[in-house]
Protein backbone atom coordinates (compact mmCIF):
# COMPACT_ATOMS: atom_id res chain seq x y z
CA UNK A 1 0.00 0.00 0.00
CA UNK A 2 1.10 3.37 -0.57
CA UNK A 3 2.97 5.63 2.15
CA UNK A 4 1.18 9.01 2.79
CA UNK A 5 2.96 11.70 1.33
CA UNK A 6 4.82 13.96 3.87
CA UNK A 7 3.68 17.99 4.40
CA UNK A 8 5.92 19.04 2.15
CA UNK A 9 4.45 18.12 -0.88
CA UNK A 10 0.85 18.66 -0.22
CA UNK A 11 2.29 22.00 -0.01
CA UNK A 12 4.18 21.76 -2.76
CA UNK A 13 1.08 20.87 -4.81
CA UNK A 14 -1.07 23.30 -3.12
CA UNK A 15 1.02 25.95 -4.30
CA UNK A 16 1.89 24.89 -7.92
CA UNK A 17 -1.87 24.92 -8.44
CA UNK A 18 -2.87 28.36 -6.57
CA UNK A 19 0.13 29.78 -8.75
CA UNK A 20 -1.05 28.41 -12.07
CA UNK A 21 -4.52 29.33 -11.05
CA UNK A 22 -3.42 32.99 -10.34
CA UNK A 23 -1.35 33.50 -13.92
CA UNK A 24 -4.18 32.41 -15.49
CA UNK A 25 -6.27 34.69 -14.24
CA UNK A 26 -4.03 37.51 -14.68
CA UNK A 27 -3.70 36.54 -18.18
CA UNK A 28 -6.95 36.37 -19.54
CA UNK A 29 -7.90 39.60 -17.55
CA UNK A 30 -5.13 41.38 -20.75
CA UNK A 31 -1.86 40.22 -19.71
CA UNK A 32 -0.66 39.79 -23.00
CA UNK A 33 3.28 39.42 -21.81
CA UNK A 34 5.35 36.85 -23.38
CA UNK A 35 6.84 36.18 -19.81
CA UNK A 36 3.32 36.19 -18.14
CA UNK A 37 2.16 33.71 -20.93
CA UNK A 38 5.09 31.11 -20.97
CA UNK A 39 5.08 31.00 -16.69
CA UNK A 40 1.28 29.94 -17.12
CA UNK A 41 2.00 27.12 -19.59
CA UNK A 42 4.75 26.09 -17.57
CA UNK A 43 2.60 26.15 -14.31
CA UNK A 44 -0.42 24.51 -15.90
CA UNK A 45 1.51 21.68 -17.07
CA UNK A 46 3.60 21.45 -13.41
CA UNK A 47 0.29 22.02 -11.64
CA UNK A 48 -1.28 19.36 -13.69
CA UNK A 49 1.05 16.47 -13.56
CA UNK A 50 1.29 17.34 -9.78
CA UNK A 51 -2.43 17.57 -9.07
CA UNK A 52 -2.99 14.27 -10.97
CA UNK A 53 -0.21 12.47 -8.85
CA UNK A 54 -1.92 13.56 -5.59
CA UNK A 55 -4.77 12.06 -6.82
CA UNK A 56 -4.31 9.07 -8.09
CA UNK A 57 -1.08 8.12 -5.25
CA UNK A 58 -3.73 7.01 -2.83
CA UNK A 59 -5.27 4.35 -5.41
CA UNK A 60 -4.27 0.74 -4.36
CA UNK A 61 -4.21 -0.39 -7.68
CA UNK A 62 -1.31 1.55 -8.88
CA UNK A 63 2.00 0.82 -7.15
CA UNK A 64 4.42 3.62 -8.09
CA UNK A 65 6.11 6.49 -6.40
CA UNK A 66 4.38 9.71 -6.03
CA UNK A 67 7.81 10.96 -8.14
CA UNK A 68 7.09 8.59 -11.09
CA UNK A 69 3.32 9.38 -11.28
CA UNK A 70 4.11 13.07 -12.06
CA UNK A 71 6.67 11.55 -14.91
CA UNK A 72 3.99 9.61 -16.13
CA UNK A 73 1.51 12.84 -16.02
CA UNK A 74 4.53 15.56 -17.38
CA UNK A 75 4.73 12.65 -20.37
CA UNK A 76 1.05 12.24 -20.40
CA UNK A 77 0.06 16.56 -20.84
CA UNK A 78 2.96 16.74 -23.70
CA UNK A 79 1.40 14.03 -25.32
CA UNK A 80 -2.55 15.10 -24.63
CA UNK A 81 -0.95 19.17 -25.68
CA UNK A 82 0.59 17.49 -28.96
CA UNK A 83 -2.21 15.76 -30.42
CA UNK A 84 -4.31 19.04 -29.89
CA UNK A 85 -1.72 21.35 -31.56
CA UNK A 86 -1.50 19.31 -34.38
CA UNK A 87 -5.28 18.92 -34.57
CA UNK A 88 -5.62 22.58 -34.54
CA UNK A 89 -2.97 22.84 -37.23
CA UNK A 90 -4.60 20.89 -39.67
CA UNK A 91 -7.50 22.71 -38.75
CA UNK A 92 -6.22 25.41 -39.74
CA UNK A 93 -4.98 23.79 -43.03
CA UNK A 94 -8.80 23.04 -43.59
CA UNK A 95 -9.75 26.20 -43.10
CA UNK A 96 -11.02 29.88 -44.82
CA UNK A 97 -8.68 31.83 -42.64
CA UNK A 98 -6.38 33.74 -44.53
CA UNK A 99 -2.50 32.66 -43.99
CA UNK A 100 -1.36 35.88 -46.06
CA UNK A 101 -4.21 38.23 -45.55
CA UNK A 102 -3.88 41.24 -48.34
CA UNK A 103 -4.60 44.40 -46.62
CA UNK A 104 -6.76 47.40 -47.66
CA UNK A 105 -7.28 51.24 -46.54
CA UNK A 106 -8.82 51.65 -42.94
CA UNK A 107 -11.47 54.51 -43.40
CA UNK A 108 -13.68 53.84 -40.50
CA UNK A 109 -11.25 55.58 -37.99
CA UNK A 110 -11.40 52.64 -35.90
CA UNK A 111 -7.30 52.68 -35.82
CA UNK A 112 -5.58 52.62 -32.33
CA UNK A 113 -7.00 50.83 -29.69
CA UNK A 114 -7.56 53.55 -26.36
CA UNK A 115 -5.11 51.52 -23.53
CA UNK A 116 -2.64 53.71 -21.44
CA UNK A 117 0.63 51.24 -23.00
CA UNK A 118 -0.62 52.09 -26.79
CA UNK A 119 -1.05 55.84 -26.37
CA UNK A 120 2.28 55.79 -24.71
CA UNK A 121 3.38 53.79 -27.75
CA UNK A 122 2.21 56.63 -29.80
CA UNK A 123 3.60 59.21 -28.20
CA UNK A 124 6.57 57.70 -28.62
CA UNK A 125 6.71 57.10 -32.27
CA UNK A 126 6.06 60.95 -32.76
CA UNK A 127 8.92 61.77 -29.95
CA UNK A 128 11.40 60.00 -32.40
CA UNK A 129 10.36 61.75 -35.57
CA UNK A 130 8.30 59.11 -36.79
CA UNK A 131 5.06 60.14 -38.59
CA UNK A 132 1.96 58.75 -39.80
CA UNK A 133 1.43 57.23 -43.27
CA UNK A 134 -1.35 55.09 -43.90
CA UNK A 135 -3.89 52.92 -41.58
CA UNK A 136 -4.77 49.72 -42.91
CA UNK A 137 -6.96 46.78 -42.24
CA UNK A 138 -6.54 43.19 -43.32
CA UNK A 139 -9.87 40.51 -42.92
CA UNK A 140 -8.66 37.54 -41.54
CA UNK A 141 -11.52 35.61 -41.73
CA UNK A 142 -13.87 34.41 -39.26
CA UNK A 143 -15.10 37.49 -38.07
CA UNK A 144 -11.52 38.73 -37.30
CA UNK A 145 -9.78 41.83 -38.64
CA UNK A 146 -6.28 42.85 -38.14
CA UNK A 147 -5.88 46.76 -37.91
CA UNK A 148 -2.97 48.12 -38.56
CA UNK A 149 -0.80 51.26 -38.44
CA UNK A 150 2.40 53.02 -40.66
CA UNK A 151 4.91 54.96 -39.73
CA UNK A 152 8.14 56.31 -41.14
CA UNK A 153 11.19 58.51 -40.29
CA UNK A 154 11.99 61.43 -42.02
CA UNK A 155 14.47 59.70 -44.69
CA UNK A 156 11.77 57.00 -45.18
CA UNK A 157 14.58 54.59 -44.82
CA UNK A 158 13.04 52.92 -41.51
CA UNK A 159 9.52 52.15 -41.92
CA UNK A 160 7.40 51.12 -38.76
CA UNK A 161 4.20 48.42 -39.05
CA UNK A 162 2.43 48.26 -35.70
CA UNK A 163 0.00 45.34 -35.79
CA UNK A 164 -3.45 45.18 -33.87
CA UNK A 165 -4.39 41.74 -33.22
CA UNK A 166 -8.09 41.25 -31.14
CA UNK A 167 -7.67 38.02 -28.66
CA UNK A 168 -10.43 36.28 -27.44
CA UNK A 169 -11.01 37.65 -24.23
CA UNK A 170 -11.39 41.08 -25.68
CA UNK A 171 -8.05 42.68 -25.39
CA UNK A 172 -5.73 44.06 -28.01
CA UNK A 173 -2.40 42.35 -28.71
CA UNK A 174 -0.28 44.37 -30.63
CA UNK A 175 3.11 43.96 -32.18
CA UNK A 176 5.92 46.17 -33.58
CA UNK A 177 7.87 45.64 -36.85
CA UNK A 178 10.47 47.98 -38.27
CA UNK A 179 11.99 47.26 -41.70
CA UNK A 180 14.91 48.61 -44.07
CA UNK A 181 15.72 48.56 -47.39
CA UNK A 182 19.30 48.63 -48.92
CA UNK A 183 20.44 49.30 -52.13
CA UNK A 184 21.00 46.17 -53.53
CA UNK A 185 17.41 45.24 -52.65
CA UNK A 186 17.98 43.30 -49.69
CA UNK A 187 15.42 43.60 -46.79
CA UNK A 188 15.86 44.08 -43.03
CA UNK A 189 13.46 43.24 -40.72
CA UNK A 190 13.12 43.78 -36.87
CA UNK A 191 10.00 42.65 -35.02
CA UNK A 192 8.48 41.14 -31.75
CA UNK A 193 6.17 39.18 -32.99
CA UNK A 194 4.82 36.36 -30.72
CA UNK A 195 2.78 34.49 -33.07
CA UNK A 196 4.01 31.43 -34.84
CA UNK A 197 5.25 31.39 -38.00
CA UNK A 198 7.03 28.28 -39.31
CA UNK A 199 7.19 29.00 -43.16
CA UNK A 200 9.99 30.61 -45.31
CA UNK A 201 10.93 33.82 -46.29
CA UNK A 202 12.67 35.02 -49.47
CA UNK A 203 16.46 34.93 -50.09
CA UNK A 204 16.66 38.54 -49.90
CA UNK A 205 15.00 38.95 -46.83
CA UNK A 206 17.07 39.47 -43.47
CA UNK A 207 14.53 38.96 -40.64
CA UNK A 208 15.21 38.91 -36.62
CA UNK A 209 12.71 37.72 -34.59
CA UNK A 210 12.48 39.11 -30.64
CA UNK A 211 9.44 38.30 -29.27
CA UNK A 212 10.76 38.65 -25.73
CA UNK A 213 11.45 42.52 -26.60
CA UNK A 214 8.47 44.32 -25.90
CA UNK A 215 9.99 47.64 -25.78
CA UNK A 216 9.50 49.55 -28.92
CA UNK A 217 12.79 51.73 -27.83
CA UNK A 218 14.90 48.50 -27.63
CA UNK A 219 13.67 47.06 -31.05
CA UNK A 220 14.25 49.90 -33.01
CA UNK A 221 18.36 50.16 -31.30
CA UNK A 222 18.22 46.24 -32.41
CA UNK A 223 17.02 47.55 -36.26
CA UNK A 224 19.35 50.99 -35.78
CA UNK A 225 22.72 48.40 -34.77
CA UNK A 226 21.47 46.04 -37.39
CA UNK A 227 21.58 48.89 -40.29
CA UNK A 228 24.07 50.70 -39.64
CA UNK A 229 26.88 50.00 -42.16
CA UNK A 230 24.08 49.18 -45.15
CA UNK A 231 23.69 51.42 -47.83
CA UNK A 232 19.77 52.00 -46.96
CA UNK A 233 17.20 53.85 -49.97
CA UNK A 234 14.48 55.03 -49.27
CA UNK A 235 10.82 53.60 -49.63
CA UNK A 236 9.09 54.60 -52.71
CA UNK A 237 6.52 52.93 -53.20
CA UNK A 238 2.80 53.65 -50.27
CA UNK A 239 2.88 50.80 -47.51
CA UNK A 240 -0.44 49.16 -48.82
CA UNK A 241 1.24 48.33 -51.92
CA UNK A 242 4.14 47.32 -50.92
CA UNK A 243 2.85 45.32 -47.97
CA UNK A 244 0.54 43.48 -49.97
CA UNK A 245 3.33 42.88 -52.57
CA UNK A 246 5.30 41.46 -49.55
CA UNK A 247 2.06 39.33 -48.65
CA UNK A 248 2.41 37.85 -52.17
CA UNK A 249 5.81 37.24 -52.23
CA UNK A 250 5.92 35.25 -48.92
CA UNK A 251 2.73 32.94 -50.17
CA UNK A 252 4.82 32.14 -53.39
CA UNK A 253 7.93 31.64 -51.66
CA UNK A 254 6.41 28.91 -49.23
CA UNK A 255 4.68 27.12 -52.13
CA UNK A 256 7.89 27.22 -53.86
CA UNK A 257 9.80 25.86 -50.87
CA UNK A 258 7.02 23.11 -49.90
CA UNK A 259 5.67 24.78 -46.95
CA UNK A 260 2.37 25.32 -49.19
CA UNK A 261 0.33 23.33 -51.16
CA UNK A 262 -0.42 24.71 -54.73
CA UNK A 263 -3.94 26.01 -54.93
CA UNK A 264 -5.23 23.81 -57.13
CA UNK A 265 -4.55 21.12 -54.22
CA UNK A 266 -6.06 23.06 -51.55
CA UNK A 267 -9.64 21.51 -51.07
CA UNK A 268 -8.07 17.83 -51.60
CA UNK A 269 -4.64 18.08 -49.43
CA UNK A 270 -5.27 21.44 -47.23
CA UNK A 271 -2.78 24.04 -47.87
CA UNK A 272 -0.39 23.62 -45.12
CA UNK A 273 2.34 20.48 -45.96
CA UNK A 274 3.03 17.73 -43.98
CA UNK A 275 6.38 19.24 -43.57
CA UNK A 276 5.04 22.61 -43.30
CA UNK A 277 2.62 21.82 -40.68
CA UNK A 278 5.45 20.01 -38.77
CA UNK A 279 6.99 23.25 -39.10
CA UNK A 280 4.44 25.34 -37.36
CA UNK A 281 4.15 22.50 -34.82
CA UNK A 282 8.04 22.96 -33.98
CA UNK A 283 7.34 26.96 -33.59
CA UNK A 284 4.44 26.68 -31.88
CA UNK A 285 5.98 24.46 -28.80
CA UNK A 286 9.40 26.92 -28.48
CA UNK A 287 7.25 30.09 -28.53
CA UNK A 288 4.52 28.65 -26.11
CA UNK A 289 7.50 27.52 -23.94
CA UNK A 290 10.22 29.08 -24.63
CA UNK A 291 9.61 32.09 -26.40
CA UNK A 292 11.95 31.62 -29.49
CA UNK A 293 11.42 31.81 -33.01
CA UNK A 294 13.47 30.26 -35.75
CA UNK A 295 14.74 31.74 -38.67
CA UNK A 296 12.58 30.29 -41.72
């Protein structure tokens, strides 16, 4: 029969699950932070494989250590948490969401979301000489549209693409991108983006990822170091053109490169790969625990 367990980790379990319990309330009440996010995956899964253990140690039937049941439930949540990214994945595949949305002129003056850290944000953008060029708006699908806003500096050789992003328990996400372009027709990219990826980008495309940089200020000395010795030209062509010529030339790149299926195999195969949707699968587990993206 099995020993009871000692104070120590009733208390132990106790706390893993008031923590997780706590994060996760914090979270869906708009904490949006990549640290705040990762500590409550973390602490679910801990609190989890613990809780289950304390359970299920008292059972007759099963004659293992308390130490080896919360193995066997750690193994058993990466398992459970695999099957449903995956699932979701090919979901995805399946679905009418756009992968590449193409974006189009935001008239309704429904721009920047009214929160204390996005005003700030603005402010800040104006401080360092960047200004305004064009609002746009991008339907996902599903009922969900991505706002977004342009900035430049004054030499239009740094151009600024803040992204809006609704989540589902009413908050705004937002991201920051800041891209270059040299004379040779390279292209620099610096963002913070926290959502996965997984697919390719073109030869002639130089992108850093930092999603653990949510300082706008930081990014842009990341972009400013990352520049500095390029012969830079400015942009010539408006930001809805040009993004939506960027949107286009990532969708061919990743049929090109596998990651995609051709369209005339979309309602037979999906759209996403095998490969590709291994891909995303990959991205998805080191941002969700680890916050790291990988160069595609």
């Amino acid at each position: 029969m099995n020993e009871a367990l000692p104070l120590s980790i009733k208390l132990l379990v106790f706390a893993l699950v008031s923590v997780s319990v706590m994060l996760g309330l914090l979270q869906s009440r708009g904490g949006t932070s990549p640290k705040i996010t990762i500590m409550n995956r973390w602490m679910r899964w801990l609190s989890v494989s613990f809780a289950l253990a304390f359970v299920i140690y008292p059972v007759e039937w099963i004659q293992r250590p308390f130490w080896a049941l919360v193995v066997i439930f750690f193994l058993l949540w990466l398992l459970v948490e695999t099957l449903y990214t995956w699932f979701a994945i090919s979901a995805l595949s399946q679905s009418g969401i756009s992968l590449f949305p193409r974006f189009k002129e935001n008239f309704t003056g429904e721009e920047w979301p009214a929160s204390r850290k996005l005003i700030e944000l603005r402010d800040w953008l104006r401080g360092e000489g960047f200004s305004k060029t064009q609002a746009l708006v991008a339907d996902v699908g599903g009922g969900v549209r991505i706002r977004s806003s342009i900035y430049e500096n004054e030499n239009r050789d740094i151009r600024i693409q803040i992204v809006f992003v609704p989540q589902g328990n009413g908050s705004i996400n937002h991201s920051v991108s800041f891209s270059s372009e040299t004379s040779d027709k390279r292209l620099f990219v610096t963002d913070n983006l926290f959502t996965p990826y997984g697919g390719f980008y073109p030869e002639e495309w130089d992108v850093c990822r930092k999603p653990w940089t949510r300082s706008a200020s930081k990014l842009l000395k990341r972009h400013q170091k990352r520049i500095q010795d390029l012969d830079l030209v400015p942009y010539e062509t408006e930001p809805l053109e040009d993004l939506n010529f960027q949107q286009r030339q990532l969708e061919r790149t990743n049929i090109d490169a596998g990651f995609l299926f051709p369209p005339h195999l979309h309602e037979e195969m999906g759209r996403i790969t095998w490969e590709g949707r291994y891909r995303v699968w990959k991205e998805v587990w080191l941002l969700n625990y680890f916050g790291i993206s990988f160069r595609g």
